[in-house]
N, C-alpha and C. Protein backbone atom coordinates (compact mmCIF):
# COMPACT_ATOMS: atom_id res chain seq x y z
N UNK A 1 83.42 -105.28 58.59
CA UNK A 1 82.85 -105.74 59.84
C UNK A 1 81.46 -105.13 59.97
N UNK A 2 80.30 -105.90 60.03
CA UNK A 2 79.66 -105.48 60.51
C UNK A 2 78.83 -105.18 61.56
N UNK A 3 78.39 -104.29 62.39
CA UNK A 3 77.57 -104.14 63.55
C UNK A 3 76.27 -104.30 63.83
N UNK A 4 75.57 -104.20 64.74
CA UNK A 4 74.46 -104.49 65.17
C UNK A 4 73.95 -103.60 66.45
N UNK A 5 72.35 -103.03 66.28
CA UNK A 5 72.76 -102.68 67.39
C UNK A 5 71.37 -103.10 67.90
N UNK A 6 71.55 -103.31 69.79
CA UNK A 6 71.02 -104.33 70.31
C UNK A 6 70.28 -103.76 71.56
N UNK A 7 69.12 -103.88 71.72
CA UNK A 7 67.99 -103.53 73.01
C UNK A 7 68.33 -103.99 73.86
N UNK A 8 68.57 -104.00 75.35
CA UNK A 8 68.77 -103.96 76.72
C UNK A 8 67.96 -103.44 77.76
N UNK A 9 67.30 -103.97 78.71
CA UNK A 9 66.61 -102.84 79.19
C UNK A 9 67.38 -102.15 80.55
N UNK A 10 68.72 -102.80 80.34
CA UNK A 10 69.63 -102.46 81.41
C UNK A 10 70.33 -101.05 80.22
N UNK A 11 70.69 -100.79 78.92
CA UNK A 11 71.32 -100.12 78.01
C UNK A 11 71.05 -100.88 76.42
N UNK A 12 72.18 -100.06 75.95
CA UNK A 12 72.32 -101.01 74.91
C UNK A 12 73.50 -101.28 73.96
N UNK A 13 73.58 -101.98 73.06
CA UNK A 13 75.05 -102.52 72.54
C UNK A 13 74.65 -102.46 71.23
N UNK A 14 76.41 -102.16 70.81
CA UNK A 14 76.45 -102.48 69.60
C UNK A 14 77.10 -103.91 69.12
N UNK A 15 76.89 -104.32 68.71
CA UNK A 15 77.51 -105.76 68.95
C UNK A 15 78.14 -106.26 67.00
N UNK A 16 79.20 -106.32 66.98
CA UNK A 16 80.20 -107.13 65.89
C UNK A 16 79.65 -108.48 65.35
N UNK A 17 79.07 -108.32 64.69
CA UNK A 17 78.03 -110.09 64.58
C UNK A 17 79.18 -110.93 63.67
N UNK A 18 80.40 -110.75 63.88
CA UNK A 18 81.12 -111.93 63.68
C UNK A 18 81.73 -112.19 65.22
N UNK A 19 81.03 -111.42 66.18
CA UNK A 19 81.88 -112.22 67.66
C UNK A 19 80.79 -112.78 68.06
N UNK A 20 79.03 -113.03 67.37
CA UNK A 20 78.32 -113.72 68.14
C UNK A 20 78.66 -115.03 68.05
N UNK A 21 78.56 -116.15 69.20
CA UNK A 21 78.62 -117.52 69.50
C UNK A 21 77.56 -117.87 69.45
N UNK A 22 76.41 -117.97 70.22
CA UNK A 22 75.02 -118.64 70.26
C UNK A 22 74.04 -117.53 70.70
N UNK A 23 72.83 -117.96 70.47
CA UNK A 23 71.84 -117.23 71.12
C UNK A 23 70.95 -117.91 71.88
N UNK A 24 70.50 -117.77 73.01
CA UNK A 24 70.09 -118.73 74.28
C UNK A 24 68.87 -118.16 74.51
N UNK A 25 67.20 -118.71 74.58
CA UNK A 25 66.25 -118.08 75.02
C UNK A 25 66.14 -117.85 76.45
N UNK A 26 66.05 -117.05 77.08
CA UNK A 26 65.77 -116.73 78.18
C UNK A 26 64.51 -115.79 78.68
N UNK A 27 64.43 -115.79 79.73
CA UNK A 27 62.85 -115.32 80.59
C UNK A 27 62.31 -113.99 80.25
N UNK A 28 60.92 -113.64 80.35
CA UNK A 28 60.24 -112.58 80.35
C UNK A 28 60.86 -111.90 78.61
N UNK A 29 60.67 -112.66 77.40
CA UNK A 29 61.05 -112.15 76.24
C UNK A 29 62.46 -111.99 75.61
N UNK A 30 63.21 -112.48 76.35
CA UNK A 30 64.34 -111.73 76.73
C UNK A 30 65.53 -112.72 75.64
N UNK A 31 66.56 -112.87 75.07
CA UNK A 31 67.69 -113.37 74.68
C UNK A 31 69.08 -113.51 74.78
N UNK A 32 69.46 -114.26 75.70
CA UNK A 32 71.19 -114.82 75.95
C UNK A 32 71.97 -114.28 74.67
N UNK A 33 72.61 -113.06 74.03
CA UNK A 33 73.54 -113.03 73.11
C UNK A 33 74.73 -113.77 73.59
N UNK A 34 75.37 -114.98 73.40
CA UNK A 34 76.68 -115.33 73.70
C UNK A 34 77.85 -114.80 72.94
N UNK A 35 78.81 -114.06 73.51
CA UNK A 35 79.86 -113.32 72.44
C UNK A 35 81.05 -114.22 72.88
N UNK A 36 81.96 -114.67 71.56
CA UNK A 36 83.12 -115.16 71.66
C UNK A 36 84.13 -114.40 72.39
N UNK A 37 84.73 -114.73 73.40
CA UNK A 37 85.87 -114.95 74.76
C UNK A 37 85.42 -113.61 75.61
N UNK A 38 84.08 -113.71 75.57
CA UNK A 38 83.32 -112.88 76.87
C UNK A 38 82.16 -113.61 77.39
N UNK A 39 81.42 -112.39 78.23
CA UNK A 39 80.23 -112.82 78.66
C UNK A 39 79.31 -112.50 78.10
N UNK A 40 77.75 -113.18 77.89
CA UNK A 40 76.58 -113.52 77.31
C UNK A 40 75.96 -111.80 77.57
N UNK A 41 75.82 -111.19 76.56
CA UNK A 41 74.42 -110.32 76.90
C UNK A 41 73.23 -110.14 76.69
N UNK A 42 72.28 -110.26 77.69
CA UNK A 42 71.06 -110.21 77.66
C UNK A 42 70.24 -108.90 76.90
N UNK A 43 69.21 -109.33 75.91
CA UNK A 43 68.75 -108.34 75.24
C UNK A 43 67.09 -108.41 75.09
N UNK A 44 66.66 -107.87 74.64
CA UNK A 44 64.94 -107.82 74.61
C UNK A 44 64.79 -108.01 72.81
N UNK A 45 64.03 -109.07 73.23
CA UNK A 45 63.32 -109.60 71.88
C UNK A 45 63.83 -111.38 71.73
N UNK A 46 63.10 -112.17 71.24
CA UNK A 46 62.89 -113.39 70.99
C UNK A 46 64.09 -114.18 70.19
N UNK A 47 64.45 -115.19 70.23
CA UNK A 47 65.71 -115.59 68.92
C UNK A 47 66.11 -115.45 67.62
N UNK A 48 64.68 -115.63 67.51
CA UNK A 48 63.49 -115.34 65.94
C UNK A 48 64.35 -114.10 65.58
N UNK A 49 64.12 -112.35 66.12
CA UNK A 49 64.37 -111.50 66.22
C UNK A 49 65.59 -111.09 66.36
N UNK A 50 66.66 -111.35 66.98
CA UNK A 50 67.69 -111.36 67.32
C UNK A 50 68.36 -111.91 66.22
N UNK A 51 68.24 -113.03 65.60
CA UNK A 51 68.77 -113.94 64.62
C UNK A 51 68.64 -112.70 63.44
N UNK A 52 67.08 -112.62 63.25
CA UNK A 52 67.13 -111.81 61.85
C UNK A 52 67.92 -110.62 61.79
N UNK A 53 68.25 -109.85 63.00
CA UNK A 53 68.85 -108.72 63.68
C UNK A 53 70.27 -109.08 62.85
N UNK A 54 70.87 -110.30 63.27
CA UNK A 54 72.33 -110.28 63.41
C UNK A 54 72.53 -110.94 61.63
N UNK A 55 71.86 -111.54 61.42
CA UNK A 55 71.87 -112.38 59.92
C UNK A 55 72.75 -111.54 58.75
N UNK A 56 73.83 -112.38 58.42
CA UNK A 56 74.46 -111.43 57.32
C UNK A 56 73.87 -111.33 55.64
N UNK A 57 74.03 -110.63 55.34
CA UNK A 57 73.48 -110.01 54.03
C UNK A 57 74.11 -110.31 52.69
């Protein structure tokens, strides 16, 4: 399994990048992480970024 770990400017996460669902652009830089049978967390940095973040190897 691998992890990820993810900017917030509320905190931050580590996030399982086999529970991500989608990634949603949202306001002021910001990115919708959607996680499978939860809620979306918002993170800092672009899709672009986030994508390459979570991308498996």
């Amino acid at each position: 399994m691998k992890f990820v770990h993810l900017h917030s400017r509320g905190g931050d996460y580590m996030v399982a990048v086999q529970n991500v669902a989608y990634l949603r652009k949202d306001e002021n830089g910001q990115t919708k992480v959607g996680m499978v049978g939860g809620d979306s967390l918002l993170v800092v940095g672009s899709i672009d970024e986030i994508a390459a973040k979570i991308s498996v190897e």
